[in-house]
Every structure is written in C-alpha cells, then in structure tokens.
Protein backbone atom coordinates (compact mmCIF):
# COMPACT_ATOMS: atom_id res chain seq x y z
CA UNK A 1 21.03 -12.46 -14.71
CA UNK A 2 17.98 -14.43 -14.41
CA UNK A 3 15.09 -14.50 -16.93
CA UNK A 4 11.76 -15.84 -15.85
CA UNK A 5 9.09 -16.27 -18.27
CA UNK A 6 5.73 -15.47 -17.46
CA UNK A 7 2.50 -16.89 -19.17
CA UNK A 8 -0.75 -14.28 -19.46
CA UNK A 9 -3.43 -16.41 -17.88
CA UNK A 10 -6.94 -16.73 -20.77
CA UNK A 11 -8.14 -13.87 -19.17
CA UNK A 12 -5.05 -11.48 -19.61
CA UNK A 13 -4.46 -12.88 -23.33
CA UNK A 14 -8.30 -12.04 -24.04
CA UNK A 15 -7.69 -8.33 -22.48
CA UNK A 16 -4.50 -7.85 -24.53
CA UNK A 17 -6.18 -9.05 -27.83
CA UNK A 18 -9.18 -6.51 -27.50
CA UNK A 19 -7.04 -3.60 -26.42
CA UNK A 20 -4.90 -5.04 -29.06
CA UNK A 21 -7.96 -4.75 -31.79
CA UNK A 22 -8.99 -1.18 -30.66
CA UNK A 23 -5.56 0.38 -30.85
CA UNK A 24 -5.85 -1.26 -34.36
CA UNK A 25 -9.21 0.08 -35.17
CA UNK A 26 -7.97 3.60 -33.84
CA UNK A 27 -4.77 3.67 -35.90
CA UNK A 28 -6.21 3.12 -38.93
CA UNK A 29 -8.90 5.58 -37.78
CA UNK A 30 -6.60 8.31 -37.39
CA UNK A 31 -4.43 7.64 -40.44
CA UNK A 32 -0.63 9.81 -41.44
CA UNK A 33 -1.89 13.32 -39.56
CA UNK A 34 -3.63 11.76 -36.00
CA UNK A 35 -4.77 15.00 -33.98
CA UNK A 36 -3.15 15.49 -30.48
CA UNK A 37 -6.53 14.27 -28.57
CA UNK A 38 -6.18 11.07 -31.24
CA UNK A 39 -2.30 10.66 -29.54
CA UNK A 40 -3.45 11.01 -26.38
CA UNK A 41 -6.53 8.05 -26.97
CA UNK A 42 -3.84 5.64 -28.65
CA UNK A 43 -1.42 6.79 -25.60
CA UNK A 44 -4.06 5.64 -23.02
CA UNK A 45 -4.52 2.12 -24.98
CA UNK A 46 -1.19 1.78 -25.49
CA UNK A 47 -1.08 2.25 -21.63
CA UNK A 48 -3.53 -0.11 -20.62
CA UNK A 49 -2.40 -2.51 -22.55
CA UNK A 50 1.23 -2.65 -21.13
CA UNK A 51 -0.27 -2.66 -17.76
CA UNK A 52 -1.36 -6.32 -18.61
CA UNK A 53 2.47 -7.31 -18.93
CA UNK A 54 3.36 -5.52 -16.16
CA UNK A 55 0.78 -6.98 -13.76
CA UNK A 56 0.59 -10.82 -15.01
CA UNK A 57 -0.51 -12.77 -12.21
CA UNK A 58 1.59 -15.07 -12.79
CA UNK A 59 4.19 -12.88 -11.82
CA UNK A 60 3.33 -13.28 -8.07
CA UNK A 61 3.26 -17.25 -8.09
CA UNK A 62 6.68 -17.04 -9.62
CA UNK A 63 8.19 -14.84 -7.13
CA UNK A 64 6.75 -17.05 -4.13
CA UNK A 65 8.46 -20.08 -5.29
CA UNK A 66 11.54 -18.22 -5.94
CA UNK A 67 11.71 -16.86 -2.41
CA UNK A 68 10.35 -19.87 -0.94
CA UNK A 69 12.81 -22.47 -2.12
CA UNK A 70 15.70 -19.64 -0.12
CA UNK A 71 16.29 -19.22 3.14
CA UNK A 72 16.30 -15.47 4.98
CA UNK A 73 19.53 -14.89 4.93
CA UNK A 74 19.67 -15.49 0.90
CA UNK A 75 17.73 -13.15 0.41
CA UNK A 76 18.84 -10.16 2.84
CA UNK A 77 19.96 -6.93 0.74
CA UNK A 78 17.00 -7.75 -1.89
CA UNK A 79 15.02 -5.18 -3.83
CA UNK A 80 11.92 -5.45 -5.72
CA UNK A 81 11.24 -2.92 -8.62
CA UNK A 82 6.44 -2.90 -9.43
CA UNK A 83 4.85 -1.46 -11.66
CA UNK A 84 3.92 2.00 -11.50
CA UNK A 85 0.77 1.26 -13.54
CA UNK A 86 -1.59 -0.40 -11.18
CA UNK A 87 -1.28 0.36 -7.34
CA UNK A 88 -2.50 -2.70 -6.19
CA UNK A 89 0.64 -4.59 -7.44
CA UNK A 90 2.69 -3.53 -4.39
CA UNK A 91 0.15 -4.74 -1.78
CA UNK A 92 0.22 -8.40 -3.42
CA UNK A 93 3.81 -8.37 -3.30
CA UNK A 94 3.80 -7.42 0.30
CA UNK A 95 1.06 -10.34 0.81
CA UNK A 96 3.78 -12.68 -0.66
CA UNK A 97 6.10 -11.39 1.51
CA UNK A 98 4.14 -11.47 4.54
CA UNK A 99 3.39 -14.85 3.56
CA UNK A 100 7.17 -16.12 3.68
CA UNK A 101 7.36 -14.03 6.95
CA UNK A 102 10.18 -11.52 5.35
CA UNK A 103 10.76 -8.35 6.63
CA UNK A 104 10.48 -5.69 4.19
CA UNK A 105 10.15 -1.98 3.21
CA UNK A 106 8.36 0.49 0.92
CA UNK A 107 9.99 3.05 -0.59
CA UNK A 108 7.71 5.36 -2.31
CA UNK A 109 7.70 9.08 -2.51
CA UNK A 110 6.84 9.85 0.86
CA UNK A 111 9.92 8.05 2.07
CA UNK A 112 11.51 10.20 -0.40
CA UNK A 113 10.59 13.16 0.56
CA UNK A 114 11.40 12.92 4.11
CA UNK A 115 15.52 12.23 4.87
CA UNK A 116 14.89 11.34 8.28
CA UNK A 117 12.14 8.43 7.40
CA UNK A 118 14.25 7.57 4.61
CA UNK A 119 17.69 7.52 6.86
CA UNK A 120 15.63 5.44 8.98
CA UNK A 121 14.50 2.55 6.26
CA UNK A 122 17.80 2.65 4.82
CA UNK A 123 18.94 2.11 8.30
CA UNK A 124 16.74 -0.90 8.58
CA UNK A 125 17.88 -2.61 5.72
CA UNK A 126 21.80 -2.35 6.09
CA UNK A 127 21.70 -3.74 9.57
CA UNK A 128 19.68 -6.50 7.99
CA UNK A 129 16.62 -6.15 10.04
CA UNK A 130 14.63 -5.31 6.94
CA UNK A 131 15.73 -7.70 3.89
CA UNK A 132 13.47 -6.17 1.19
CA UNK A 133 13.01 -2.78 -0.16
CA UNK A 134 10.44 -2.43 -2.80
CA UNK A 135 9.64 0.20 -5.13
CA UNK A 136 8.03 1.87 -7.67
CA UNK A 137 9.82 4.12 -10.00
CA UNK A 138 11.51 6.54 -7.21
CA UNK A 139 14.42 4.55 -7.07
CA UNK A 140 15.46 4.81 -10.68
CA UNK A 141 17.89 7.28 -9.92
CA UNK A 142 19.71 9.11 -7.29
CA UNK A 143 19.47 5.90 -4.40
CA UNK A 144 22.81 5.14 -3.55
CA UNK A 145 22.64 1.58 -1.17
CA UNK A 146 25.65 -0.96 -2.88
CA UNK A 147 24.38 -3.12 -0.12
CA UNK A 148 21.54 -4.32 -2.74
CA UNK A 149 22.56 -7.59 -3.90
CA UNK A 150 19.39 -8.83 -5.53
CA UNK A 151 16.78 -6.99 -7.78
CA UNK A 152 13.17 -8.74 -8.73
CA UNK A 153 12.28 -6.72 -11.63
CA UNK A 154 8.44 -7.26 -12.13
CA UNK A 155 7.74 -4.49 -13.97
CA UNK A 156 10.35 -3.80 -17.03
CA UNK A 157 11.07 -0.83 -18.87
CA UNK A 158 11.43 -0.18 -22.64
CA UNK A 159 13.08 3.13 -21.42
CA UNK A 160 16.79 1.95 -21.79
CA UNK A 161 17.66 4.71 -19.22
CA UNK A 162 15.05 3.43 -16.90
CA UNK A 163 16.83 -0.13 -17.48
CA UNK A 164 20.59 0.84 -16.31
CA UNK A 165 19.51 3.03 -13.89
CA UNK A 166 17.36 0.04 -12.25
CA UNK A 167 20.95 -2.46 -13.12
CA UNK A 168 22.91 0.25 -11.26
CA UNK A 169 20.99 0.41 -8.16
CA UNK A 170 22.19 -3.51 -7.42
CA UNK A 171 25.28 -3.65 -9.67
CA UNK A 172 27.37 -1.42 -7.15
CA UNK A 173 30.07 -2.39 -5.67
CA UNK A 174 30.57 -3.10 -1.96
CA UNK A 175 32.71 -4.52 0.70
CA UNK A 176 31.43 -8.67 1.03
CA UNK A 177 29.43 -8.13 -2.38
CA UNK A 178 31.19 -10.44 -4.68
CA UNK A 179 28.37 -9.89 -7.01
CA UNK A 180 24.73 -9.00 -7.90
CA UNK A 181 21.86 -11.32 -8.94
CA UNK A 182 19.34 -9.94 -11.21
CA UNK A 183 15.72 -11.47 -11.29
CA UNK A 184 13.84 -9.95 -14.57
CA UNK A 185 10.14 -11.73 -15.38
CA UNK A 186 9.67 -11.75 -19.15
CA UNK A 187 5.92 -11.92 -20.50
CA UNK A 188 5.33 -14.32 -23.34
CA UNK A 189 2.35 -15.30 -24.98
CA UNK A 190 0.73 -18.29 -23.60
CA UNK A 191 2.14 -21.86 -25.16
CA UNK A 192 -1.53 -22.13 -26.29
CA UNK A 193 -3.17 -19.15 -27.91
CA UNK A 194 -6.95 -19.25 -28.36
C-alpha cells in the first residue's frame, strides 16, 4: 500500500475555502429542522466541494512520474479507479497515458452493458496487449479479473463498502500474482495556507 500526498494548488485551496464558507453560512441558516430542499442545497455543496479532492491537479503530475520512472512491463495488469464527479478527469488520465505511450482501456457503462465488448477488453488486457483498465465507479463490484496487480486510486471513497470492493478488485488471487500494489493519492492541505 502506497500513500501519495497531494497538495491543492492556491486556486483549489481558495475554491475549497469559499464552498467551505457557504456550506457554513447555509448550516447555520437552516439550523436543528433543515427542510428537504435545504438537504438537497448542503448535499450539492457538500458535492462540489469533494470534487476539489477528487480532481487535484496535482494528482495527474504525480501519476506521470510514477509511471514514468517504470518500465511497460511493470506496469501490465494495472487499473486506475477516477472520479465519478467531473468527466473530464478520465480524458487527462488517458492524455498521461498516451503520453508514456501505454496501452490502455475504458471501462465505463457501455462496456458494461455489452458482454461481447466487454469479453473483448477483458480479452485485451489478460493477453497483455492492453496494460491499463480505467474506471469510474462500474467496477466497484461484480468485475472478476485477479489478473489486476496494481490499482491507482485517484478518486477515494468515504463509502467503506466502496473502499473493499475497490481493494478486492486487485487483492485477488492468481496464478504468478505473488501480490498486489495499491497506489491511493491522499489530499492534504497545502504546507502553506493563505
């Protein structure tokens, strides 16, 4: 189990304190008996402001120097869990990837919903021809592929069943697997706050 700490650049910090302020402000608004449209507006902050952690930027930088001080072959069998929160996170993680010229999958819900394209990717990835699989949330339960060695969690969970459903998907066991190696990127507040 690796833990990599992540600084929120000035720009995230200042986004997390004013989301930070107005779920305050709205709290203390809504007092002991909130009304169900006053859940759902602290819901929505609450939201947006966990989509900061999950999508620090400096989440990307540390997973290019990870997989650029490795060869290929060290990191063949890998998967990479994103953040359901912001689309956008997927497509820079692909961009690193293409970067380091690693082959690599999606598997999102229509790869899911169709055996025969999923068959196909899964395919891919045991022969080795595709090295990373990455994902969203639809791989939280019910993907059985003990080939996974290596999981680059960029976006945790506070769900704890969401967390050992995301361990199992690398932590099974499989002939040559001698173990797993777990990548998780920690947010912390920056060394400096302002």
């Amino acid at each position: 189990y690796y833990l990599h700490p992540v600084e929120l650049s000035q720009d995230e910090v200042e986004q997390w304190l004013a989301l930070s302020a107005r779920i305050s402000q709205h709290a203390a608004r809504c007092g002991d008996n909130p009304s169900e449209q006053d859940e759902t507006v602290l819901q929505t902050l609450l939201n947006q402001r966990r989509a900061i952690i999950e999508t620090a930027q400096e989440k990307l930088a540390i997973l290019h120097d990870l997989l650029s001080a490795g060869s290929p072959d060290e990191f063949r069998y890998s998967l990479i869990y994103v953040t359901a929160k912001a689309p956008k996170q997927i497509g820079e993680v692909h961009d690193v990837l293409d970067q380091l010229g690693y082959l690599y999958h999606q598997v999102t819900q229509t790869e899911t919903a169709n055996p025969k394209i999923l068959a196909a990717v899964i395919d891919a990835f045991r022969s080795g021809t595709v090295s990373f699989l990455t994902a969203k949330r639809v791989l939280d339960e019910g993907f059985n592929v003990p080939e996974i060695r290596r999981a680059f969690i960029l976006a945790s969970t506070t769900t704890s069943m969401q967390w050992v459903q995301r361990r199992g998907r690398v932590l099974r066991k499989c002939e040559g697997k001698t173990h797993a190696d777990i990548h998780d990127f920690l947010v912390l507040p920056p060394s400096e706050a302002p």
